[in-house]
N, C-alpha and C. Protein backbone atom coordinates (compact mmCIF):
# COMPACT_ATOMS: atom_id res chain seq x y z
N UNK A 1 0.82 -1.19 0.00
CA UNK A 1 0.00 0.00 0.00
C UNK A 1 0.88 1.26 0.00
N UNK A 2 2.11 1.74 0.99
CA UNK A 2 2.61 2.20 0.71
C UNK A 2 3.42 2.68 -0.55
N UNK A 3 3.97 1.46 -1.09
CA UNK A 3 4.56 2.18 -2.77
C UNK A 3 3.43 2.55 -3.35
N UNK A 4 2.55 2.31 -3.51
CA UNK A 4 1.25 2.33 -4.38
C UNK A 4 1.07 4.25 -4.07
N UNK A 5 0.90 4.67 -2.73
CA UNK A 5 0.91 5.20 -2.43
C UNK A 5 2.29 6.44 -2.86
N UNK A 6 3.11 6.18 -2.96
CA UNK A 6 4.40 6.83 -3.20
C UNK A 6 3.88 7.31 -4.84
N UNK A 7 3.88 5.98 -5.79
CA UNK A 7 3.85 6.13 -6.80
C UNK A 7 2.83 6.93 -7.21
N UNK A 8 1.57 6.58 -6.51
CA UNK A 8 0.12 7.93 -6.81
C UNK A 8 0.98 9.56 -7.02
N UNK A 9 1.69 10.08 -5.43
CA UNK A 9 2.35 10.68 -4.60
C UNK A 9 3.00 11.72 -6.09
N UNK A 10 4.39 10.75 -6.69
CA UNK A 10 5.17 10.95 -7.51
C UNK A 10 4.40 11.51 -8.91
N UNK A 11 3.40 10.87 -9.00
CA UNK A 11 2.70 10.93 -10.56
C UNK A 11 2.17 12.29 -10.57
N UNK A 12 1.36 12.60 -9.15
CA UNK A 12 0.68 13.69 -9.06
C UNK A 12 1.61 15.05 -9.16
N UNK A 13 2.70 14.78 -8.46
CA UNK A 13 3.67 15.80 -8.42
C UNK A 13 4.21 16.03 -9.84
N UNK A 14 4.50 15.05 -11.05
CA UNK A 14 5.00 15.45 -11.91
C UNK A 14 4.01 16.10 -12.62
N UNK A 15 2.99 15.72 -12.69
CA UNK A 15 1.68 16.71 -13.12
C UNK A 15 1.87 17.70 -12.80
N UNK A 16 1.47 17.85 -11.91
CA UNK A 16 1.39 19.26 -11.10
C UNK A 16 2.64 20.17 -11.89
N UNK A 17 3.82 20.08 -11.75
CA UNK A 17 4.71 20.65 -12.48
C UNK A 17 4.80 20.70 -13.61
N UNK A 18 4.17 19.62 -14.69
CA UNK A 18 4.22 19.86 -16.05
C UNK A 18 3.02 20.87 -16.40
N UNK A 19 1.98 21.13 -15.53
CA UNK A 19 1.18 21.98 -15.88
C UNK A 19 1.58 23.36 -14.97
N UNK A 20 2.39 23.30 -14.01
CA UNK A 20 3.02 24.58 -13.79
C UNK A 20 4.06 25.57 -15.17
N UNK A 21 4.94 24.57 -15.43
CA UNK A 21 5.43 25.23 -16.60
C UNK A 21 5.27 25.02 -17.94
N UNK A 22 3.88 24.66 -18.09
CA UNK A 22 3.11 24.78 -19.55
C UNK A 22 2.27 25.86 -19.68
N UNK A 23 1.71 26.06 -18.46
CA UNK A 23 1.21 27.52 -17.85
C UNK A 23 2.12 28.70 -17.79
N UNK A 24 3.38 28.03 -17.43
CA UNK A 24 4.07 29.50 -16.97
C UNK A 24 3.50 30.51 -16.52
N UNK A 25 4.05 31.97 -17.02
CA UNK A 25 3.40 33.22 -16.41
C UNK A 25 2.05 33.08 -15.93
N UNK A 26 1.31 32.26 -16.41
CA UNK A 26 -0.04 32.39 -16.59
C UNK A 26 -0.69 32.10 -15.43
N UNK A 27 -0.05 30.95 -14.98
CA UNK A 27 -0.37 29.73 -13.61
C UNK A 27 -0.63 30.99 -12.75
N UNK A 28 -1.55 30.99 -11.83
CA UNK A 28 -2.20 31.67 -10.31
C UNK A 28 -2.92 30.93 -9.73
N UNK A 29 -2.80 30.98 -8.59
CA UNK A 29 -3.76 30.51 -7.24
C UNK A 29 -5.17 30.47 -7.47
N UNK A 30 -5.16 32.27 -7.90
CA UNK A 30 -6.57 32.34 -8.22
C UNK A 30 -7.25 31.58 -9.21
N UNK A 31 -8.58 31.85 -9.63
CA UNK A 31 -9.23 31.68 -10.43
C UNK A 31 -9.31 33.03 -10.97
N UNK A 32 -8.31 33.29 -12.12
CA UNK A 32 -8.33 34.31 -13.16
C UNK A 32 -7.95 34.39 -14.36
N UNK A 33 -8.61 35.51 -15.20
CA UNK A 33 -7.47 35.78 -16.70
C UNK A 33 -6.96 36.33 -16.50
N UNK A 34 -5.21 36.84 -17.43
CA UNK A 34 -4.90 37.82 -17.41
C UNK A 34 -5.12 38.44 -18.62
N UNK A 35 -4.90 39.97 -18.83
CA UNK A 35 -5.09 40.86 -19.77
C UNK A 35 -4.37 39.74 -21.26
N UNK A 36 -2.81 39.47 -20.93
CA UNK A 36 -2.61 39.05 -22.30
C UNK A 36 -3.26 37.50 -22.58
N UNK A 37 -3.80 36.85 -21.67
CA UNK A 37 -4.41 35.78 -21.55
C UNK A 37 -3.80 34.75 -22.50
N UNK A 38 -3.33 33.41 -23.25
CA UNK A 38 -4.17 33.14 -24.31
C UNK A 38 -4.19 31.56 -23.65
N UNK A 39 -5.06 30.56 -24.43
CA UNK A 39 -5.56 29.13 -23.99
C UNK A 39 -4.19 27.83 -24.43
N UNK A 40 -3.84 27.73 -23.02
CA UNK A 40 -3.08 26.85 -23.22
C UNK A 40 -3.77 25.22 -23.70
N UNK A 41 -3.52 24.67 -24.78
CA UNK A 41 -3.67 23.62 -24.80
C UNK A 41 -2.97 22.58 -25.45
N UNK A 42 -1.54 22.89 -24.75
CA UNK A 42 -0.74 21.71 -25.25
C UNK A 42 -0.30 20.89 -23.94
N UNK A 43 0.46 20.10 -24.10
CA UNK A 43 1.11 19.18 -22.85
C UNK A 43 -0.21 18.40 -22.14
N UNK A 44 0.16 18.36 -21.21
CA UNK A 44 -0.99 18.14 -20.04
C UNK A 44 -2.52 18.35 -20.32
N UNK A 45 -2.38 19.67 -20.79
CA UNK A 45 -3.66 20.28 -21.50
C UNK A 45 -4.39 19.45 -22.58
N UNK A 46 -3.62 19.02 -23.29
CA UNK A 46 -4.55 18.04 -24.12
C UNK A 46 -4.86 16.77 -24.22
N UNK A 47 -4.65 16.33 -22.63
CA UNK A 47 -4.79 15.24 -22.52
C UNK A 47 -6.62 15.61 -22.02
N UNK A 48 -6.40 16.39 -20.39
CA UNK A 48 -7.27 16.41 -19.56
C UNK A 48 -7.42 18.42 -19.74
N UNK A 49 -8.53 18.92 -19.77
CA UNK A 49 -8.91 20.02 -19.57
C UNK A 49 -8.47 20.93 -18.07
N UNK A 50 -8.00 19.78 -16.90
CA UNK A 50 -7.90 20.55 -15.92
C UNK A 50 -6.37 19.63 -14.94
N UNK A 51 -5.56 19.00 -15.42
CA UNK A 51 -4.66 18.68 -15.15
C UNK A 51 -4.20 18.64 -14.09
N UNK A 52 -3.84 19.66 -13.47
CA UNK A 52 -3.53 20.23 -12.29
C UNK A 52 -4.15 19.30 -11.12
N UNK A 53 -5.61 19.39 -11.76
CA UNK A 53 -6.28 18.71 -10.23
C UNK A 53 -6.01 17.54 -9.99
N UNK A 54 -5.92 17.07 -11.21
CA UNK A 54 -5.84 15.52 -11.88
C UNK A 54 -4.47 15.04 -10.54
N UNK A 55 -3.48 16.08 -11.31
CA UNK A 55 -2.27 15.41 -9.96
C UNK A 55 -2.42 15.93 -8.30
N UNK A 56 -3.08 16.76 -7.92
CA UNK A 56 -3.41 16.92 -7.11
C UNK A 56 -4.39 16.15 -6.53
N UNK A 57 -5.32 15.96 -6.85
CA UNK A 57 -6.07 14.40 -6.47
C UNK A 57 -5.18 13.11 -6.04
N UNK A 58 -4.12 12.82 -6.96
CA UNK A 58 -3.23 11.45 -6.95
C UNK A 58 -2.57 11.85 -5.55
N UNK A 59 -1.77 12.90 -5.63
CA UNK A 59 -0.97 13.49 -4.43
C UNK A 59 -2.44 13.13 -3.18
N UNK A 60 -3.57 13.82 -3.29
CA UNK A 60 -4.01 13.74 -2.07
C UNK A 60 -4.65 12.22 -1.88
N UNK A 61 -4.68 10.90 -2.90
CA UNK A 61 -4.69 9.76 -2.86
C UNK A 61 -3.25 9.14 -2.45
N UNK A 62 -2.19 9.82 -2.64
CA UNK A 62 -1.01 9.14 -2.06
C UNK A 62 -0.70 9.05 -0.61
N UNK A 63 -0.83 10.53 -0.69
CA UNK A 63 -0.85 10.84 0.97
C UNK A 63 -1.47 9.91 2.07
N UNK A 64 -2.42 9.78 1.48
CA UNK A 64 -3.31 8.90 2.73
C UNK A 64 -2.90 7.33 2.86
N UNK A 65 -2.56 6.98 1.33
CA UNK A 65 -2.40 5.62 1.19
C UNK A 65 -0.44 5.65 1.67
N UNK A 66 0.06 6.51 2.08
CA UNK A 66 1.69 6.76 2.74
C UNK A 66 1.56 6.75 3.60
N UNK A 67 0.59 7.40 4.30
CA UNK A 67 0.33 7.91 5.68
C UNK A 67 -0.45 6.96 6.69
N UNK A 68 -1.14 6.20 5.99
CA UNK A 68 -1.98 5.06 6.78
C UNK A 68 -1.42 3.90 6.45
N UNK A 69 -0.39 3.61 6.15
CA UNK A 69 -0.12 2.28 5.51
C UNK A 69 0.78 1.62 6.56
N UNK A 70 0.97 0.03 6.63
CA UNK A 70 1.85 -0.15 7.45
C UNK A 70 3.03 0.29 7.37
N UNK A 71 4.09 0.63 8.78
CA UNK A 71 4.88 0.67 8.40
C UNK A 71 5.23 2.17 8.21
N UNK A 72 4.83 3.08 8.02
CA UNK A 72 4.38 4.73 8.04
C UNK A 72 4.55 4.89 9.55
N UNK A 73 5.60 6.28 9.51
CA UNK A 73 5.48 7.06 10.97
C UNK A 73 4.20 6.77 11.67
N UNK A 74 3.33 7.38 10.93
CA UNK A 74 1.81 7.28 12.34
C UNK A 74 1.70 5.86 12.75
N UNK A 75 1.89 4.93 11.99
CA UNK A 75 1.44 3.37 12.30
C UNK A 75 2.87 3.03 13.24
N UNK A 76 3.65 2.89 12.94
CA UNK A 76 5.10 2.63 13.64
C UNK A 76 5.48 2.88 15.19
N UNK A 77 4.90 4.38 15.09
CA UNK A 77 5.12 5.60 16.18
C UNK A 77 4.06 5.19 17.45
N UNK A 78 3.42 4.52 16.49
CA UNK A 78 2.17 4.61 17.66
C UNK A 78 1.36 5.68 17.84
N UNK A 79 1.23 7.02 16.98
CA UNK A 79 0.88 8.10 16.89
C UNK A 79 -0.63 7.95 16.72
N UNK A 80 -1.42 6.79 15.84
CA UNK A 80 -2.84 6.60 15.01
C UNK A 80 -3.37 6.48 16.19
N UNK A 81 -2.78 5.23 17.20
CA UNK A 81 -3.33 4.64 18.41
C UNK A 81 -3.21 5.43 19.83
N UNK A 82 -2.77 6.64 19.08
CA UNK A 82 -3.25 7.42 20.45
C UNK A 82 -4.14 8.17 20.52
N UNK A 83 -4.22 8.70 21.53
CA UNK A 83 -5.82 9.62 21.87
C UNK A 83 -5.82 11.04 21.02
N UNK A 84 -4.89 11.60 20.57
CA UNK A 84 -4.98 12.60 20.21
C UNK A 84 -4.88 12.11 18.30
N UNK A 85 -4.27 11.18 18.27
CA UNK A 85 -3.90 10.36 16.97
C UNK A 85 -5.36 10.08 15.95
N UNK A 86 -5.93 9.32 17.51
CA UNK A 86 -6.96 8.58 16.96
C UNK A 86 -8.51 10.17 16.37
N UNK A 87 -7.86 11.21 16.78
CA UNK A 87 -8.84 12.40 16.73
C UNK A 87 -8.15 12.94 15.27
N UNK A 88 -6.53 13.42 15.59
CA UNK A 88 -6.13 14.04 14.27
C UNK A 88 -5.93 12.97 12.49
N UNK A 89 -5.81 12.19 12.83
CA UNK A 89 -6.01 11.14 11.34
C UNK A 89 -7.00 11.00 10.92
N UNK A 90 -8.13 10.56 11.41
CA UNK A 90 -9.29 10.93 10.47
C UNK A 90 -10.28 12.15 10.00
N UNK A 91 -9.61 13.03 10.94
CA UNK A 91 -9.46 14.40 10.11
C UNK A 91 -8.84 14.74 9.24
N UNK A 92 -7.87 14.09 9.07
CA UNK A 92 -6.46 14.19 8.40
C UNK A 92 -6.87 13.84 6.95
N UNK A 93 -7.25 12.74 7.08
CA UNK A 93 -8.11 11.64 5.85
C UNK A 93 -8.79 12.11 5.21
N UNK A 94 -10.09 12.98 5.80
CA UNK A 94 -10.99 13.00 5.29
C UNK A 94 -10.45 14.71 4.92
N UNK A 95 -9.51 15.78 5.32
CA UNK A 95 -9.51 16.70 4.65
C UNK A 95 -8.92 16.39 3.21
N UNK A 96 -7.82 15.23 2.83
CA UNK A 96 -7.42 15.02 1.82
C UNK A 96 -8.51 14.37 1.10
N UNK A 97 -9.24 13.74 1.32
CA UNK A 97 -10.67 13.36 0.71
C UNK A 97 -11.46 14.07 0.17
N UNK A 98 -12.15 15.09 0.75
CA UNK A 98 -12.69 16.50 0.28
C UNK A 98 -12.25 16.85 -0.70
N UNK A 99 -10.64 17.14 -0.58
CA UNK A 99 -9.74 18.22 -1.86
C UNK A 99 -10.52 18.12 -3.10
N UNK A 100 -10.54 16.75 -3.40
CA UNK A 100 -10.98 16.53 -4.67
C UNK A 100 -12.48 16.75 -5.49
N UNK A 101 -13.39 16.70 -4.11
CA UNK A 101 -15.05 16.95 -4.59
C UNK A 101 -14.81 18.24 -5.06
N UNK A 102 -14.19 19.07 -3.54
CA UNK A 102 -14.09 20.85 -4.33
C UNK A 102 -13.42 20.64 -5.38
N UNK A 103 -12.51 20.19 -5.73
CA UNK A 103 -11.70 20.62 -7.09
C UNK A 103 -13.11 20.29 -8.18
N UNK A 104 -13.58 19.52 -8.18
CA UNK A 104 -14.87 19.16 -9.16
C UNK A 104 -15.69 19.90 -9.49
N UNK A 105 -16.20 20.89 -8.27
CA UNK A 105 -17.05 22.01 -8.47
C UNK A 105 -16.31 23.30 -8.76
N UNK A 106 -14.82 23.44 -8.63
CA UNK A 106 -13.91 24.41 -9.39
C UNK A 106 -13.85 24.18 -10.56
N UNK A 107 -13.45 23.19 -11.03
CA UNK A 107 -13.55 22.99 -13.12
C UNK A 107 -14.38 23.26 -13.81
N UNK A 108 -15.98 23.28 -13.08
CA UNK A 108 -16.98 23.71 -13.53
C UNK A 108 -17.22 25.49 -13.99
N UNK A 109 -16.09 25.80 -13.09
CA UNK A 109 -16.17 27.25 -13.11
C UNK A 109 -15.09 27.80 -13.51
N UNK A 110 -14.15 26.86 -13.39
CA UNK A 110 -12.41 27.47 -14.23
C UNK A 110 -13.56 27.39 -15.88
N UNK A 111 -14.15 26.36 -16.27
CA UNK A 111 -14.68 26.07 -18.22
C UNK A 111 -15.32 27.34 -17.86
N UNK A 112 -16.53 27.61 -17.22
CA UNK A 112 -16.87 29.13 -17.64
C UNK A 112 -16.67 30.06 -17.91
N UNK A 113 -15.16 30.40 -16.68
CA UNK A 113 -14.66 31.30 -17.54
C UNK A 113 -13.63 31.34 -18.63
N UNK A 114 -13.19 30.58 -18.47
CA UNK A 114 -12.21 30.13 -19.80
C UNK A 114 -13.35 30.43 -21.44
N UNK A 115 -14.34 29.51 -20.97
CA UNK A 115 -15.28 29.83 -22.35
C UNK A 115 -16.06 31.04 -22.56
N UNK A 116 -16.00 32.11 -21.55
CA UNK A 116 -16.77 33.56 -21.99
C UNK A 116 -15.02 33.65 -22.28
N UNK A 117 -13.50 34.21 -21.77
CA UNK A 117 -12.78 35.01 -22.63
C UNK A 117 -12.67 34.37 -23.72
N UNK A 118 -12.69 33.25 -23.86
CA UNK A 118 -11.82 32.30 -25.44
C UNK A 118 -12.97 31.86 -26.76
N UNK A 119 -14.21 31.60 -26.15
CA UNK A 119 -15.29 31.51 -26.65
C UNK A 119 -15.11 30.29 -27.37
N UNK A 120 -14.95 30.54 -29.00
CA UNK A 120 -14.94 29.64 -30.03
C UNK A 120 -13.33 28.86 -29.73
N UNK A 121 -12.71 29.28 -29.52
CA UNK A 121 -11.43 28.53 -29.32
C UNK A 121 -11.41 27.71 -28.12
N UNK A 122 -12.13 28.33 -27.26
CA UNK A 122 -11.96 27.33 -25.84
C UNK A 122 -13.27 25.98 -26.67
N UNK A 123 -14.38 26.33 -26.93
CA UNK A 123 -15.23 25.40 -27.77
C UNK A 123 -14.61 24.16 -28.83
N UNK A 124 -13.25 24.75 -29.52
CA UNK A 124 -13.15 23.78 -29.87
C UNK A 124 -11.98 22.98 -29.16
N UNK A 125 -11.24 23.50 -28.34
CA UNK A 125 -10.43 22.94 -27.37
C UNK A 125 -11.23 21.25 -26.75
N UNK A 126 -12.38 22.15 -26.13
CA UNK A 126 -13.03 21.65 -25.51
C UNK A 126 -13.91 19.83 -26.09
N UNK A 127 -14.23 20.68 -27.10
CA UNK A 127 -14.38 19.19 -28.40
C UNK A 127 -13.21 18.16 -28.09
N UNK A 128 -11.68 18.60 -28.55
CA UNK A 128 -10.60 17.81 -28.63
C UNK A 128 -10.65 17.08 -27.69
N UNK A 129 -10.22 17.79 -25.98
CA UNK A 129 -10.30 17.51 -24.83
C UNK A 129 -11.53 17.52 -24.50
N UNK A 130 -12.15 15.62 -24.43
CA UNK A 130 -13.29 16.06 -23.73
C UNK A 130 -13.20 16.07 -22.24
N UNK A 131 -12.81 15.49 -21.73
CA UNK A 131 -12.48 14.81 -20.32
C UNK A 131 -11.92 16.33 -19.35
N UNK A 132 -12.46 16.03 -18.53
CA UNK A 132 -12.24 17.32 -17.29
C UNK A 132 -11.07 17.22 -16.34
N UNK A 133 -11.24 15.96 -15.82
CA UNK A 133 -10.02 15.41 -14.90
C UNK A 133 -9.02 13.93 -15.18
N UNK A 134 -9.83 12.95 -15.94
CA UNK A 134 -10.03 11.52 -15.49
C UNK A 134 -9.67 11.28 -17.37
N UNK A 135 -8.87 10.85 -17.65
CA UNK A 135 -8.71 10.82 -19.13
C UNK A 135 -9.67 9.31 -19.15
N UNK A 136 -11.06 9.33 -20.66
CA UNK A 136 -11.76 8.86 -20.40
C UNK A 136 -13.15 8.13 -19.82
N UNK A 137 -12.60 8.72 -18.37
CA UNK A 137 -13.95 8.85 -17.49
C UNK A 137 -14.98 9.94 -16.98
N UNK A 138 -13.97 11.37 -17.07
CA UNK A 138 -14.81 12.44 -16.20
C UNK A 138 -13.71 13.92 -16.69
């Protein structure tokens, strides 16, 4: 469970970075355009419409499957099986669990605005790439 976990971990991270610098300048925290804007859709981008989350999901599927697995500090330490353990880990769990529903209801609203500045170009992007997160499924 652990490598499994590593490897989720690793995959997500290289994502994450190949859509950091395919984005370049562009990449923000926020949810925004900028003035010179234009629609990235190469690399990463034309696989999945929203990439980013894609490895960020894996990362927050690694984590848990690193972190709960035998053999892992918390399990080892004795940290899970304590009183304060047994309160902060499945908080722990379930905030990396969450990440991903919100990211679901963010893509919905990164395509909106992407498709009022880009319009016909984000439209046919969007054709190419159908898939949101999940190449294939979603």
């Amino acid at each position: 469970m652990f490598i499994t976990g590593w490897v989720f971990a690793c995959a997500g991270g290289f994502i994450r970075v190949a859509c950091h610098r395919a984005l370049g300048r562009f990449f923000t925290w926020d949810l925004s355009v900028q003035k010179d804007h234009t629609l990235i859709t190469s690399g990463p981008y034309s696989v999945v419409r929203h990439p980013g989350y894609t490895g960020l999901s894996l990362i927050a599927m690694g984590n848990i499957l690193c972190s709960c697995s035998a053999g892992s500090y918390w399990t080892e330490s004795g940290f899970s099986g304590s009183t304060f353990g047994r309160l902060f880990v499945p908080a722990w769990v379930l905030y990396w669990v969450v990440i991903p529903f919100f990211l679901c209801a963010r893509v919905n609203e990164e395509d909106r605005v992407l498709r009022e500045k880009f319009g016909g170009e984000w439209d046919a992007w969007a054709r190419r790439t159908k898939y949101k997160l999940i190449p294939f499924v979603y």
